[in-house]
Protein backbone atom coordinates (compact mmCIF):
# COMPACT_ATOMS: atom_id res chain seq x y z
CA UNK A 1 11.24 -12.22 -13.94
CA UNK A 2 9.29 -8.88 -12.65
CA UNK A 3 6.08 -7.83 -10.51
CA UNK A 4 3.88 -6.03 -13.21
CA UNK A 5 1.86 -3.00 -11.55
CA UNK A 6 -1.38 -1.07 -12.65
CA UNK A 7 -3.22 1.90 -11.05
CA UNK A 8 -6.97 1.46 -10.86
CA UNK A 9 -7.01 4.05 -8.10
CA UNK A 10 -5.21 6.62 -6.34
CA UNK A 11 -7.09 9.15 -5.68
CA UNK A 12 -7.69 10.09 -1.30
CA UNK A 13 -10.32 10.51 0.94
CA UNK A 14 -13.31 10.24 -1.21
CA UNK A 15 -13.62 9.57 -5.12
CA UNK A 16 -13.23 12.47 -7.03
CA UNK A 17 -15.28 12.37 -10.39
CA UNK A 18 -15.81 15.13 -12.91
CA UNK A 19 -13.64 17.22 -15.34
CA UNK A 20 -10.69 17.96 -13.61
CA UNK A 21 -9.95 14.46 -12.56
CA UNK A 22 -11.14 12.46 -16.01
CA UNK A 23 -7.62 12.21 -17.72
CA UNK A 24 -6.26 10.79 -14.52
CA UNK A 25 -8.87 9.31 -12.86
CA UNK A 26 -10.76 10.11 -9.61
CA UNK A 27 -10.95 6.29 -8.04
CA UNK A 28 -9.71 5.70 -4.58
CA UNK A 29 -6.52 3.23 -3.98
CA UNK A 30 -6.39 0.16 -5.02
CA UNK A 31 -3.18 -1.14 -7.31
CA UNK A 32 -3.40 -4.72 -9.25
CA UNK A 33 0.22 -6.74 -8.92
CA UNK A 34 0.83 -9.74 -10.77
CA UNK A 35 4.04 -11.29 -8.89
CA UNK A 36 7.10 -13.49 -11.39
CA UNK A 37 4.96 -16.37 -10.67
CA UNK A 38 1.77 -14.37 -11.75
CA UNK A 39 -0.35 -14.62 -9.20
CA UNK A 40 -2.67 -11.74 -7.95
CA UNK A 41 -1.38 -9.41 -5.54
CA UNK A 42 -4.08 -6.41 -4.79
CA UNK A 43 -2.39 -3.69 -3.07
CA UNK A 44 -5.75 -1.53 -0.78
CA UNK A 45 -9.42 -1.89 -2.02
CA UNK A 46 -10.39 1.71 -2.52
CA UNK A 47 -13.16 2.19 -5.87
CA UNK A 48 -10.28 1.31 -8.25
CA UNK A 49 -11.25 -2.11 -6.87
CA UNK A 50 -14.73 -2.03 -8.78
CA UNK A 51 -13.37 -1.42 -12.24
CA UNK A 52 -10.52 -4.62 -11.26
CA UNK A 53 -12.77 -6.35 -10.41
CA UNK A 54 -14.52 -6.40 -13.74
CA UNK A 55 -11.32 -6.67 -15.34
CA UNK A 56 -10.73 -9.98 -13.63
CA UNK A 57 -13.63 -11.24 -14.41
CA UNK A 58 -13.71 -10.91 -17.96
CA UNK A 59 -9.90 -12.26 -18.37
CA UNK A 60 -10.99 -15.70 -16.18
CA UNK A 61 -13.22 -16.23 -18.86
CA UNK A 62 -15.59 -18.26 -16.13
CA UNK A 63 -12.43 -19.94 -13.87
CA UNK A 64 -12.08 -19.07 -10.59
CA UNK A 65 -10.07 -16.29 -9.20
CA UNK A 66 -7.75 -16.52 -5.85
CA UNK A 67 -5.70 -13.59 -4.80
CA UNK A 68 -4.26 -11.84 -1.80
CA UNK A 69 -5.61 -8.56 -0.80
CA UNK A 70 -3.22 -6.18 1.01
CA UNK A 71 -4.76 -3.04 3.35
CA UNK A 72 -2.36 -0.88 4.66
CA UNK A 73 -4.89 0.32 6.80
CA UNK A 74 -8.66 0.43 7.26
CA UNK A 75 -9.80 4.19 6.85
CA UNK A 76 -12.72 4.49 4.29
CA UNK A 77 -10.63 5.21 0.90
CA UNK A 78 -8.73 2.33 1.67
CA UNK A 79 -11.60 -0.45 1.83
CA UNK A 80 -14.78 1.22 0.30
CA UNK A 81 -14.64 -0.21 -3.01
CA UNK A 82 -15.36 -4.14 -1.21
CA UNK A 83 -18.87 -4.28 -1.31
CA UNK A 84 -18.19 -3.49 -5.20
CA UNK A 85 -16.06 -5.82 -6.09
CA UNK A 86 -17.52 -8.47 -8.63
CA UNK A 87 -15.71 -11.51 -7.96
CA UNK A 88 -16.66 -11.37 -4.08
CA UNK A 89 -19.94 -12.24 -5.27
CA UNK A 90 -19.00 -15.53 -7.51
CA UNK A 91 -19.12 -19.10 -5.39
CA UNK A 92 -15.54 -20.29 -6.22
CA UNK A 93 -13.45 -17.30 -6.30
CA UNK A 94 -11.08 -17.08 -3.01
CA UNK A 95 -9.43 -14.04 -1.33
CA UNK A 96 -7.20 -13.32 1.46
CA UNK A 97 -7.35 -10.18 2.82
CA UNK A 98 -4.60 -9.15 5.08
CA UNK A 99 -4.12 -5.87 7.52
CA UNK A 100 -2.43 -4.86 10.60
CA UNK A 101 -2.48 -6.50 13.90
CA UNK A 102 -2.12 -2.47 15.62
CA UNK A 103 -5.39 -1.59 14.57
CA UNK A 104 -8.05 -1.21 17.20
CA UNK A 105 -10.37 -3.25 15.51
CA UNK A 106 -9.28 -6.35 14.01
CA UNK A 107 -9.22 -6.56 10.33
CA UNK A 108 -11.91 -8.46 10.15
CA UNK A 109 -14.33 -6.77 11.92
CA UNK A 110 -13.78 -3.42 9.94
CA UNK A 111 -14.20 -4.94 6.77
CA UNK A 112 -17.99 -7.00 7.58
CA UNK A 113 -18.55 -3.26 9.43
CA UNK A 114 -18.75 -1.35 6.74
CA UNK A 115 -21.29 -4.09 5.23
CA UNK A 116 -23.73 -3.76 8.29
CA UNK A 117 -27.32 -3.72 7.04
CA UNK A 118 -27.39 -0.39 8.78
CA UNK A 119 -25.10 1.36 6.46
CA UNK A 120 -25.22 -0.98 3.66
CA UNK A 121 -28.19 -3.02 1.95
CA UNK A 122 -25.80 -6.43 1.47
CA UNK A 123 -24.81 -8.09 3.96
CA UNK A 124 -20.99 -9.44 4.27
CA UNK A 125 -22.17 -13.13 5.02
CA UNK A 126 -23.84 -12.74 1.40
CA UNK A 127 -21.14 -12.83 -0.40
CA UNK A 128 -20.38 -15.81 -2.39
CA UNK A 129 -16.96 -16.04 -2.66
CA UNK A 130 -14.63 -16.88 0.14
CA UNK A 131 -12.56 -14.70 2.68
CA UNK A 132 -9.90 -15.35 4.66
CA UNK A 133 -8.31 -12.95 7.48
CA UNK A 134 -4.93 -12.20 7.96
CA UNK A 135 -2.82 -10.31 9.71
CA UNK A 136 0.25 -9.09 10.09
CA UNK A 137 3.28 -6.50 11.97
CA UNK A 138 6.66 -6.01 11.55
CA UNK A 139 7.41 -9.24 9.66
CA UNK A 140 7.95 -11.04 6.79
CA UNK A 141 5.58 -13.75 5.22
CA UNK A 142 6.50 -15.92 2.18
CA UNK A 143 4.07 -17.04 -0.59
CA UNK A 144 3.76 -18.57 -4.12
CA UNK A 145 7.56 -17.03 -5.21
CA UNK A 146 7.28 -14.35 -3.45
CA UNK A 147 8.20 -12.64 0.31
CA UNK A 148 6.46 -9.65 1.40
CA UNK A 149 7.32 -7.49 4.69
CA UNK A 150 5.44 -5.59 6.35
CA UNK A 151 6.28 -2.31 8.50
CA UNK A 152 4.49 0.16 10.46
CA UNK A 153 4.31 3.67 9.41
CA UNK A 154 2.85 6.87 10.60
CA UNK A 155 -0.81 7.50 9.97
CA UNK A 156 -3.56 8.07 12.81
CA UNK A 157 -5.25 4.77 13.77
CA UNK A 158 -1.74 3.21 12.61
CA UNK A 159 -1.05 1.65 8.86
CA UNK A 160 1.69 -0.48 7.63
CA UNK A 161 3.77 -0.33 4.04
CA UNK A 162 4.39 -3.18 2.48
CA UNK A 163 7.82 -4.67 0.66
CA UNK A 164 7.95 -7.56 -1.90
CA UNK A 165 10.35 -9.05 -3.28
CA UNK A 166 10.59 -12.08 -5.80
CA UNK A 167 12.10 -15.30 -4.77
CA UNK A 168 14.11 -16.86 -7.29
CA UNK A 169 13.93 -20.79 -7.77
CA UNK A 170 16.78 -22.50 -6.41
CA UNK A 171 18.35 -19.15 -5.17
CA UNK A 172 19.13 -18.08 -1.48
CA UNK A 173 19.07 -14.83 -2.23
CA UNK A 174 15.98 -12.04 -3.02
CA UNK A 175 15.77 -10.72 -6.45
CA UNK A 176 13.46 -7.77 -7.67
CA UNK A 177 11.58 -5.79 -5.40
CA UNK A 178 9.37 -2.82 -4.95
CA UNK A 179 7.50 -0.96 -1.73
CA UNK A 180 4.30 0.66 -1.51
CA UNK A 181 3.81 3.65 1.22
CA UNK A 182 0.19 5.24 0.90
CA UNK A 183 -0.05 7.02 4.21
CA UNK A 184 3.22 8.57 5.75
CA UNK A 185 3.67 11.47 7.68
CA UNK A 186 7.30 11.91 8.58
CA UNK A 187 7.95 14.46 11.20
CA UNK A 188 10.84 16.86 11.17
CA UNK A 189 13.63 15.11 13.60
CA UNK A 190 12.16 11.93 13.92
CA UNK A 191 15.04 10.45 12.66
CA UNK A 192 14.09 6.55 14.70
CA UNK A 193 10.89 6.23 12.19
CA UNK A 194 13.14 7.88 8.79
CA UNK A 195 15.80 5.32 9.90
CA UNK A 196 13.45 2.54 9.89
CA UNK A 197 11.54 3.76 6.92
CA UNK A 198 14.87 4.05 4.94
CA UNK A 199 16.09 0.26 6.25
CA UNK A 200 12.70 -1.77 4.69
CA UNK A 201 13.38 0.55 1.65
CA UNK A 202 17.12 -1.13 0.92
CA UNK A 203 18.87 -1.73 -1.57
CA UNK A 204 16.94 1.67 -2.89
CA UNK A 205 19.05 4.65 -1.25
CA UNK A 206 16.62 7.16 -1.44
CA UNK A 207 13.66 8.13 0.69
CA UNK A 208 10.27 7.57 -1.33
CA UNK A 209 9.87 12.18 -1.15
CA UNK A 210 12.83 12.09 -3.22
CA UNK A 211 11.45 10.00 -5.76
CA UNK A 212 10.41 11.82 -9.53
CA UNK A 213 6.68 11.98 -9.01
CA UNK A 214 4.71 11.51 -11.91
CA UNK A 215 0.38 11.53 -12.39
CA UNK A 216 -0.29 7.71 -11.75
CA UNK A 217 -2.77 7.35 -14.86
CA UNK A 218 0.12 8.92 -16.82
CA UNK A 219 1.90 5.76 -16.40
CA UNK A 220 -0.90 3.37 -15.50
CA UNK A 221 1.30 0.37 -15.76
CA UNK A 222 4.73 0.16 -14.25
CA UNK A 223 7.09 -3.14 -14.46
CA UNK A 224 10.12 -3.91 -12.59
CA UNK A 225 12.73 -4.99 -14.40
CA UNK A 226 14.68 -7.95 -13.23
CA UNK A 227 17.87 -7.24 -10.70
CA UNK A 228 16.70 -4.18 -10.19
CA UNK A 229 14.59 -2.33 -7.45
CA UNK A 230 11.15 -0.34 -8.17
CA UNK A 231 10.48 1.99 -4.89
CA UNK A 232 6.75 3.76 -5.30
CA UNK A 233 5.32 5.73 -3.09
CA UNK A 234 1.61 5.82 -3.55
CA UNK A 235 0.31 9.25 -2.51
CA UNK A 236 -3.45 10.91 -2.90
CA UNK A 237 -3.01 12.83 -6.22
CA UNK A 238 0.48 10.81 -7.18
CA UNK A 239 2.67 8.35 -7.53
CA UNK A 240 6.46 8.73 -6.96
CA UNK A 241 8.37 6.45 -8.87
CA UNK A 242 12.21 5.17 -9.17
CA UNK A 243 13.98 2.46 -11.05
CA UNK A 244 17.80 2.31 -10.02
């Protein structure tokens, strides 16, 4: 059993079209998971959402699509690709999208925000398909054979990174897992935060900097083998990467 990742985006800030991004891309973050049990995991909802979106779409072949939509925090490149996303606007489809309690907004509010008719000609309420809100802090939630923790890292307006890990049937213990870190900025002695950091990032012994980094369109799909750990840490231009 493995989580099965693709890139659709990881580009920061603002999309970055034209020559010098077209063999890798130039679409904001947003990363597609399918867990052991294959459900849909979406990891941020940057303009890599768009082109997933019509990806989904076209493989449901007219069924309706659920998934669970994970922001690790609410700045622009994180959640601009929403109002783009196809299956928001098919009756049916059902999404949860979950983000961090610390933010001074809720969740909620920053998503249907960015949707006002003053910056944006449709309306949240007009979408079709169905929304829930979640949130979450330093904890762990369980779902359809999967856990998933959550942890807060450093990034202004605050952000969280996010651990899965697959839960075997009929076993007590935790089997493959991988983390995703898209905003960190460690700070030269903080050694409470690189501690923590380091802790949610077990059984991998490394810190996500000292990971190989790699151009994520160079490896647009990554799978984690089973019994063993995939750590990536999703940065603007890169993806680090290590299987151990």
């Amino acid at each position: 059993m493995s989580f099965r990742l693709r890139f659709w985006g990881t580009r920061g800030s603002i999309p970055t079209p034209g020559s010098a991004t077209v063999r890798y891309g130039g679409n904001t973050p947003s990363i597609e998971v399918r867990t052991p049990s294959g459900s849909l995991v979406v990891l941020d909802a940057g303009t890599g959402i768009r082109e997933l979106g019509r990806a989904l779409i076209a493989r449901a072949n007219g069924s309706p699509i659920t998934g669970d939509i994970f922001l690790t925090h609410a700045h622009w490149d994180h959640i601009q690709g929403i109002p783009f996303f196809a299956p928001a606007f098919q009756r049916g489809n059902r999404f949860t999208i979950w983000g961090a309690k610390s933010l001074a907004a809720s969740i909620r509010r920053v998503v249907r925000d960015q949707m006002s008719p003053v910056v944006f000609p449709v309306a949240f309420e007009e979408l079709a398909a169905t929304f829930d809100f979640r949130e979450l802090s330093d904890e762990r939630h369980n779902s359809d054979g999967f856990d998933v923790r959550a942890f807060a890292v450093r990034h202004p307006g605050g952000a969280l990174g996010y651990r899965f890990a697959a839960r075997e049937p009929g076993e007590a213990q935790l089997g493959t897992a991988f983390v995703y870190i898209s905003d960190n900025e460690l700070r030269a002695g903080d050694a409470s935060v690189s501690t923590g950091l380091m802790n949610h990032t077990r059984p991998v012994n490394v810190s996500p900097g000292y990971a190989s980094t790699v151009n994520a369109a160079a490896c647009p799909t990554l799978t984690a083998p089973m019994s063993r750990s995939l750590i990536s840490a999703i940065t603007h231009k890169s993806v680090g990467s290590l299987i151990v």
